[in-house]
PDB file of N, CA and C in Angstrom:
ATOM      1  N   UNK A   1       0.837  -1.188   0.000  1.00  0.00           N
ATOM      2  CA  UNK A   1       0.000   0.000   0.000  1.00  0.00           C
ATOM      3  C   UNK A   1       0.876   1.243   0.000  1.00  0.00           C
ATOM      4  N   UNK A   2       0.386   2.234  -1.158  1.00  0.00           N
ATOM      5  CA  UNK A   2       1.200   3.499  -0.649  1.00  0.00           C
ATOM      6  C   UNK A   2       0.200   4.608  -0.314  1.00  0.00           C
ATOM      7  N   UNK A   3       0.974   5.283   0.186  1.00  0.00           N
ATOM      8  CA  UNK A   3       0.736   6.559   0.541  1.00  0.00           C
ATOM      9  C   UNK A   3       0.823   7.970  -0.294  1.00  0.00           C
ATOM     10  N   UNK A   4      -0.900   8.179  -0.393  1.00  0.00           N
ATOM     11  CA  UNK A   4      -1.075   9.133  -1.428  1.00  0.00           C
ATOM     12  C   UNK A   4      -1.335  10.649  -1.122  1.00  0.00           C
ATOM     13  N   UNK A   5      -0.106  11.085  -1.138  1.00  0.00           N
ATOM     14  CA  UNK A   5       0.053  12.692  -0.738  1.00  0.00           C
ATOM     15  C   UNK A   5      -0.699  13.366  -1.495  1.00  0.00           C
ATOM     16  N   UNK A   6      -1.990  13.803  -1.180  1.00  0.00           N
ATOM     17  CA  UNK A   6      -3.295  14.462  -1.819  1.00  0.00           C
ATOM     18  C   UNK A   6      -2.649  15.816  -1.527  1.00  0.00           C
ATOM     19  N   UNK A   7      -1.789  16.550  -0.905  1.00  0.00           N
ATOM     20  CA  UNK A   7      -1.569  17.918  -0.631  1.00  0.00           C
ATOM     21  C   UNK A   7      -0.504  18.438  -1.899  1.00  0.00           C
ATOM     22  N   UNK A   8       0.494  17.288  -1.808  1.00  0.00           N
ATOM     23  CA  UNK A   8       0.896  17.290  -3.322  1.00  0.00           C
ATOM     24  C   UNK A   8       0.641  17.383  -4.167  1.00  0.00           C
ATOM     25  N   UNK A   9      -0.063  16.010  -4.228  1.00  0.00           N
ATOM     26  CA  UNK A   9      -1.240  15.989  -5.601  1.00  0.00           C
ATOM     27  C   UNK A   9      -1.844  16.597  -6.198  1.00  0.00           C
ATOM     28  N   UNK A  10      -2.458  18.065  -5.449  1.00  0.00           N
ATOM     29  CA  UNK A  10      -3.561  19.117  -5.371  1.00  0.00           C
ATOM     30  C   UNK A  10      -2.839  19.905  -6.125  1.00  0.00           C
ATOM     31  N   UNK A  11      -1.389  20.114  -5.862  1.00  0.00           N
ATOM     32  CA  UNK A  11      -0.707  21.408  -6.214  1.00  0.00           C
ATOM     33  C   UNK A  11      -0.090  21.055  -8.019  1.00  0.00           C
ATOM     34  N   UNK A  12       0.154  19.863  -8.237  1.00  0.00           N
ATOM     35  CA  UNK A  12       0.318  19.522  -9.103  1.00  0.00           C
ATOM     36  C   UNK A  12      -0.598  19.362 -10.398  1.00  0.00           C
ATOM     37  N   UNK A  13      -1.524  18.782  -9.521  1.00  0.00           N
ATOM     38  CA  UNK A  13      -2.620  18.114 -10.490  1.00  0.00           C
ATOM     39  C   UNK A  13      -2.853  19.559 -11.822  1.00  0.00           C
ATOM     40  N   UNK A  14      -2.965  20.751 -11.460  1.00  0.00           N
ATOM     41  CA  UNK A  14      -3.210  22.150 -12.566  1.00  0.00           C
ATOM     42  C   UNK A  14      -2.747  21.653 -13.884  1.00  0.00           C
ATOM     43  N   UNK A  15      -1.370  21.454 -13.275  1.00  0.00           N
ATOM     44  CA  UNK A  15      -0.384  21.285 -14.788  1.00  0.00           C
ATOM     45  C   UNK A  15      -0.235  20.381 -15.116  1.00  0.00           C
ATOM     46  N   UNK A  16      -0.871  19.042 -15.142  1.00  0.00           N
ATOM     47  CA  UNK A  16      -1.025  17.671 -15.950  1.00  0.00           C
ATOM     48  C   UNK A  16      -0.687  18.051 -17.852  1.00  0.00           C
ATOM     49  N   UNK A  17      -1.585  19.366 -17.390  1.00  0.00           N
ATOM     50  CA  UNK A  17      -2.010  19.267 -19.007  1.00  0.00           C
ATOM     51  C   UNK A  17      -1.300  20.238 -19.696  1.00  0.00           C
ATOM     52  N   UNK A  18       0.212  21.119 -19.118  1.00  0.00           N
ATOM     53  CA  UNK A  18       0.384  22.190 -19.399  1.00  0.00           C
ATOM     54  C   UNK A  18       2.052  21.663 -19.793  1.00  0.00           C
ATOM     55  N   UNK A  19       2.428  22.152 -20.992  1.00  0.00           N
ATOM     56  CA  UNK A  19       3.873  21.748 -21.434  1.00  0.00           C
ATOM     57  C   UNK A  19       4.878  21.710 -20.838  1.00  0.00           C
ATOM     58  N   UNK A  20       4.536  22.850 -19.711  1.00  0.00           N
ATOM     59  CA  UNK A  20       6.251  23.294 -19.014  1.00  0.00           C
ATOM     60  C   UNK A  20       6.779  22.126 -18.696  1.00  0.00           C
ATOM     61  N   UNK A  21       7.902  21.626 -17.910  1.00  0.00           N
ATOM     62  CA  UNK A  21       8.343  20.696 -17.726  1.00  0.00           C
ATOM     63  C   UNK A  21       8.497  20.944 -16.008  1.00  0.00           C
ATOM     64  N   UNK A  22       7.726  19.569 -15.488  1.00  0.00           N
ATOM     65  CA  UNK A  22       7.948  19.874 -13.793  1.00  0.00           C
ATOM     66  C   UNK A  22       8.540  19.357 -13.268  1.00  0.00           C
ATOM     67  N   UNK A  23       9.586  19.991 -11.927  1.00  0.00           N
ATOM     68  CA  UNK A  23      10.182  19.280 -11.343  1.00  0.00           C
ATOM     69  C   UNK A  23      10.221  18.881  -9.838  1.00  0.00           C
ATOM     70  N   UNK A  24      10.086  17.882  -9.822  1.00  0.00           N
ATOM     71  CA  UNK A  24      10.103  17.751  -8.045  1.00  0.00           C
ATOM     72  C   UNK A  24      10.837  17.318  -7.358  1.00  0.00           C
ATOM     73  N   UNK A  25      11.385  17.924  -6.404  1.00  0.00           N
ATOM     74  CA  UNK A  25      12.486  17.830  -5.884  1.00  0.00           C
ATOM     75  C   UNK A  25      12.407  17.580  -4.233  1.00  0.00           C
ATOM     76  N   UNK A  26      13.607  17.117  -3.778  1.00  0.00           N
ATOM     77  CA  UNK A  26      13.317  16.688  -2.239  1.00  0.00           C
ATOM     78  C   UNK A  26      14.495  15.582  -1.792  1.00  0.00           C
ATOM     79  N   UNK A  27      14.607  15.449  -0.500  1.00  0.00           N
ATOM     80  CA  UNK A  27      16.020  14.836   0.141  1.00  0.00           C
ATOM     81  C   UNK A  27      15.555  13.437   0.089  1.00  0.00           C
ATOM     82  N   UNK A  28      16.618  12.824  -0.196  1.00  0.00           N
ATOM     83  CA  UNK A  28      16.655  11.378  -0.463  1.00  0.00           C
ATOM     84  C   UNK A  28      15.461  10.563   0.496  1.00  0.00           C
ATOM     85  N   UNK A  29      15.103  10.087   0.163  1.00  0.00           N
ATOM     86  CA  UNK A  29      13.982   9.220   0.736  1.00  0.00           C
ATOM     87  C   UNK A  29      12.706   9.842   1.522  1.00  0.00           C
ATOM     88  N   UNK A  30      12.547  10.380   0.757  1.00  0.00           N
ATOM     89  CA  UNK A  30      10.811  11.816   1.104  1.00  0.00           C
ATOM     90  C   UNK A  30      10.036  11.513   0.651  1.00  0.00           C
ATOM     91  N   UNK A  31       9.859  10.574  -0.440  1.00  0.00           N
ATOM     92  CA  UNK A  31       8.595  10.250  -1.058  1.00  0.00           C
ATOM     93  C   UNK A  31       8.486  10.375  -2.634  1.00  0.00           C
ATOM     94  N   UNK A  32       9.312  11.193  -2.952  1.00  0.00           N
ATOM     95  CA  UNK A  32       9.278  11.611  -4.468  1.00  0.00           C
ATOM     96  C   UNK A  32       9.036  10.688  -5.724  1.00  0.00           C
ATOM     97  N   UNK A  33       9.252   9.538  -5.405  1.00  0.00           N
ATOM     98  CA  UNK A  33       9.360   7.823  -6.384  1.00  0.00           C
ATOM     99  C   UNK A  33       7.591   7.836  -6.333  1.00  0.00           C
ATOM    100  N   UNK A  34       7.444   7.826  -5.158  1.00  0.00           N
ATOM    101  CA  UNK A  34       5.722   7.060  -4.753  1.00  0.00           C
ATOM    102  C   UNK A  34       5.533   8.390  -5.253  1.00  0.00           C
ATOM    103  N   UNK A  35       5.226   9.270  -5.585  1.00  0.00           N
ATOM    104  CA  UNK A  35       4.138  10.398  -5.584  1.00  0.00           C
ATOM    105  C   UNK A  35       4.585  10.910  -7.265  1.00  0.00           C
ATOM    106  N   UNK A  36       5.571  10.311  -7.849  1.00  0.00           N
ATOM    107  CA  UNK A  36       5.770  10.249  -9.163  1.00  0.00           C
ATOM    108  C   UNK A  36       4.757   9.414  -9.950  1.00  0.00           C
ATOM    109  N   UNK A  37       5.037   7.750  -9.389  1.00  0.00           N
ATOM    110  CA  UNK A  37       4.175   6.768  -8.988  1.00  0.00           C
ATOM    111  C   UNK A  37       2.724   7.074  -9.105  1.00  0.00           C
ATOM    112  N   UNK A  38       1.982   7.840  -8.464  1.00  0.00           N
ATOM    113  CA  UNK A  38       0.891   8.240  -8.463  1.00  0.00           C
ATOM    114  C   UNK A  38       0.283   9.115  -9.490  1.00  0.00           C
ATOM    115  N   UNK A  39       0.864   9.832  -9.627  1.00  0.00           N
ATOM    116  CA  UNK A  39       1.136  10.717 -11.368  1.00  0.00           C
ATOM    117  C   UNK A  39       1.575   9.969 -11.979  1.00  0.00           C
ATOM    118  N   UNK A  40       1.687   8.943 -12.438  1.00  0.00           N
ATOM    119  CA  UNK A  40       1.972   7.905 -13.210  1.00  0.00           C
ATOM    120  C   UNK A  40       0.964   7.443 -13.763  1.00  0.00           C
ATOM    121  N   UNK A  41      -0.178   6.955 -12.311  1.00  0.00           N
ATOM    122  CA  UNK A  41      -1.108   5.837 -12.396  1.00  0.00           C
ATOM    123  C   UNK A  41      -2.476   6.812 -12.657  1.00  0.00           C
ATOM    124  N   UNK A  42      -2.441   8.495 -12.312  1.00  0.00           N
ATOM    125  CA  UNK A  42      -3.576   9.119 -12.312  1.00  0.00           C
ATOM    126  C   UNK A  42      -3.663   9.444 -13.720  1.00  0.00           C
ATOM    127  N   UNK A  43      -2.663   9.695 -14.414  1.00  0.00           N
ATOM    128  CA  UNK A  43      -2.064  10.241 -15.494  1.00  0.00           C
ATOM    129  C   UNK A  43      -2.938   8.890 -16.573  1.00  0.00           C
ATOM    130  N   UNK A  44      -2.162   7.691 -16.526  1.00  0.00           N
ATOM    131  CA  UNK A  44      -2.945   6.691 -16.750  1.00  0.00           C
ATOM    132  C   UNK A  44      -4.626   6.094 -17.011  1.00  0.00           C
ATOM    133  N   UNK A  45      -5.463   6.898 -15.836  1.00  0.00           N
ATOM    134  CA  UNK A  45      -6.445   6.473 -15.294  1.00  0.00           C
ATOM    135  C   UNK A  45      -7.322   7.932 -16.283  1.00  0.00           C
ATOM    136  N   UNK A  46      -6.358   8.948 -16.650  1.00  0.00           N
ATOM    137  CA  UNK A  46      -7.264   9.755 -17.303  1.00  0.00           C
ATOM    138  C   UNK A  46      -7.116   9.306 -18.954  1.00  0.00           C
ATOM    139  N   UNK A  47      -6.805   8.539 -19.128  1.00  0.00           N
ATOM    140  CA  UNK A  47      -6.677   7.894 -20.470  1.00  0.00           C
ATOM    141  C   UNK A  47      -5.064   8.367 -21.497  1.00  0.00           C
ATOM    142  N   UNK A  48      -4.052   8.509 -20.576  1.00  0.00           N
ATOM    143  CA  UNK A  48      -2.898   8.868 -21.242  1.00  0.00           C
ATOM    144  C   UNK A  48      -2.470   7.317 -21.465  1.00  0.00           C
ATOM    145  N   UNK A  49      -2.032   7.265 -23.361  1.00  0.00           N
ATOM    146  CA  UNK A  49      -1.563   6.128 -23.208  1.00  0.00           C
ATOM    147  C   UNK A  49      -0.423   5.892 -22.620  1.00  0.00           C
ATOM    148  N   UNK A  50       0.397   4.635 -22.418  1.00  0.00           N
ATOM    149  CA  UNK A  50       1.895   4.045 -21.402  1.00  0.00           C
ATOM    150  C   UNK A  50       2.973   4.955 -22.682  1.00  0.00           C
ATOM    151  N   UNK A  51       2.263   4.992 -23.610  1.00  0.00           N
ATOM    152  CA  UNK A  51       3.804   4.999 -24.596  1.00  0.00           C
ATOM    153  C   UNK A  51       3.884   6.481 -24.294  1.00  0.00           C
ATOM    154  N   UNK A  52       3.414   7.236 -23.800  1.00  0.00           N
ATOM    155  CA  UNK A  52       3.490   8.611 -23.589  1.00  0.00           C
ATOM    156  C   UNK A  52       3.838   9.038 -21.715  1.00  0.00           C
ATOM    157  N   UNK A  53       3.842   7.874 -21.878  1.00  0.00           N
ATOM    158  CA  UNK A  53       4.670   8.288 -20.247  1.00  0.00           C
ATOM    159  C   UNK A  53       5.940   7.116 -19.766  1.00  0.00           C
ATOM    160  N   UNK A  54       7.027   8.411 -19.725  1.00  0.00           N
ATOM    161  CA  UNK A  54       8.463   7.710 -19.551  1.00  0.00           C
ATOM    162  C   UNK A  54       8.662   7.948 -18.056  1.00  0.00           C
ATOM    163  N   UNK A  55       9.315   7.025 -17.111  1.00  0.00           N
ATOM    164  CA  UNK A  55       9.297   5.865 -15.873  1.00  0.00           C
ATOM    165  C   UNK A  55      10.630   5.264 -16.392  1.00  0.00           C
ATOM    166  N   UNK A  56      11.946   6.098 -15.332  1.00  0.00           N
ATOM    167  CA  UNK A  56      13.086   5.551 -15.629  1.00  0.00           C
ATOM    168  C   UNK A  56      13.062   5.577 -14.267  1.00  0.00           C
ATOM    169  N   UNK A  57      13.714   4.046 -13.283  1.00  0.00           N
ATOM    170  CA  UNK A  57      14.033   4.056 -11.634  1.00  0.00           C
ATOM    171  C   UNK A  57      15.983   3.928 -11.935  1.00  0.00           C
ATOM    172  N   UNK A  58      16.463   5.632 -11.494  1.00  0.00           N
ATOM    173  CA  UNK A  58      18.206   5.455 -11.740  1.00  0.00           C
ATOM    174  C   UNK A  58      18.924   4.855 -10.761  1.00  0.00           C
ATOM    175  N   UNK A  59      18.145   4.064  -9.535  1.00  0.00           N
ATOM    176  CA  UNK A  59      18.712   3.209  -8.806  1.00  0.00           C
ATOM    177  C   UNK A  59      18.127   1.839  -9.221  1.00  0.00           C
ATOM    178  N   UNK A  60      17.945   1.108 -10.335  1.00  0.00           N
ATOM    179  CA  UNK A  60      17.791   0.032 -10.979  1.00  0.00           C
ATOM    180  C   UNK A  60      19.405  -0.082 -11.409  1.00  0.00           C
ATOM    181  N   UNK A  61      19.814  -1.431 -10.784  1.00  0.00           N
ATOM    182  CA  UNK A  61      21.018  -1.414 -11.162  1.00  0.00           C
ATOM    183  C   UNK A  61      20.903  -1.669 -12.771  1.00  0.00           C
ATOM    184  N   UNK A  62      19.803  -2.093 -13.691  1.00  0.00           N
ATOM    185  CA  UNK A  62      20.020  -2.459 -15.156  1.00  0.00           C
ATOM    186  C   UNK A  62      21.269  -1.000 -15.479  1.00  0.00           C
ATOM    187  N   UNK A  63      20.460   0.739 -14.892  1.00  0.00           N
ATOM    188  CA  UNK A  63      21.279   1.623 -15.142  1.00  0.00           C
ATOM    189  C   UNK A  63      22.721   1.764 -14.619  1.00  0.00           C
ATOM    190  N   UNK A  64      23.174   1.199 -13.904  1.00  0.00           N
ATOM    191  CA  UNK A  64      24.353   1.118 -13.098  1.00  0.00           C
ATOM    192  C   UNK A  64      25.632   1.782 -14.028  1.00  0.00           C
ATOM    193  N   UNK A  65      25.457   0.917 -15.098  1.00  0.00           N
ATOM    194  CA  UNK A  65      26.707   1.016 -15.837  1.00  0.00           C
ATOM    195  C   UNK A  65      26.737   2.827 -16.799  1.00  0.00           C
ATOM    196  N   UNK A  66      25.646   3.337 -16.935  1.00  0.00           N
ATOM    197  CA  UNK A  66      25.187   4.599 -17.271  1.00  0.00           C
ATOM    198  C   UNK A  66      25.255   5.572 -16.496  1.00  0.00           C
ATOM    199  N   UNK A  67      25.194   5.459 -15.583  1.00  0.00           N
ATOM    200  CA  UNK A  67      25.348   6.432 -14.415  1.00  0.00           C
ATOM    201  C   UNK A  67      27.265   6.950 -13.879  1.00  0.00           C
ATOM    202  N   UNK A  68      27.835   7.846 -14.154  1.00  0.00           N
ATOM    203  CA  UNK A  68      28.979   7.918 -13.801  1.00  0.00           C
ATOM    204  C   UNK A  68      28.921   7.976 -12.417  1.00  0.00           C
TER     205      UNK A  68
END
């Protein structure tokens, strides 16, 4: 089960639909994966297809060797 930061969510949710490019930022282990995660799955649920939403995890070691 995760935990769905609706206060986040709220502030974000405006610009789903707006080009700029957003960034969210925050100290290592705050939540930022899961609440990406969630904009992932809401993003999803409003009918965005998968091929239009890119989901890279840079602590997957597959990236290991990419990462200097």
């Amino acid at each position: 089960m995760r935990l769905k930061r609706e206060v986040y969510l709220e502030q974000i949710r405006p610009y789903y639909d707006s080009d700029i490019i957003k960034v969210i930022t925050g100290v290592r282990k705050s939540g930022k994966s899961i609440l990406l995660e969630t904009i992932k799955d809401e993003l999803a649920e409003r009918g965005v297809h998968g091929d239009h939403i890119i989901y890279l995890n840079l602590e997957d070691m597959d990236y290991s060797e990419t990462i200097p």
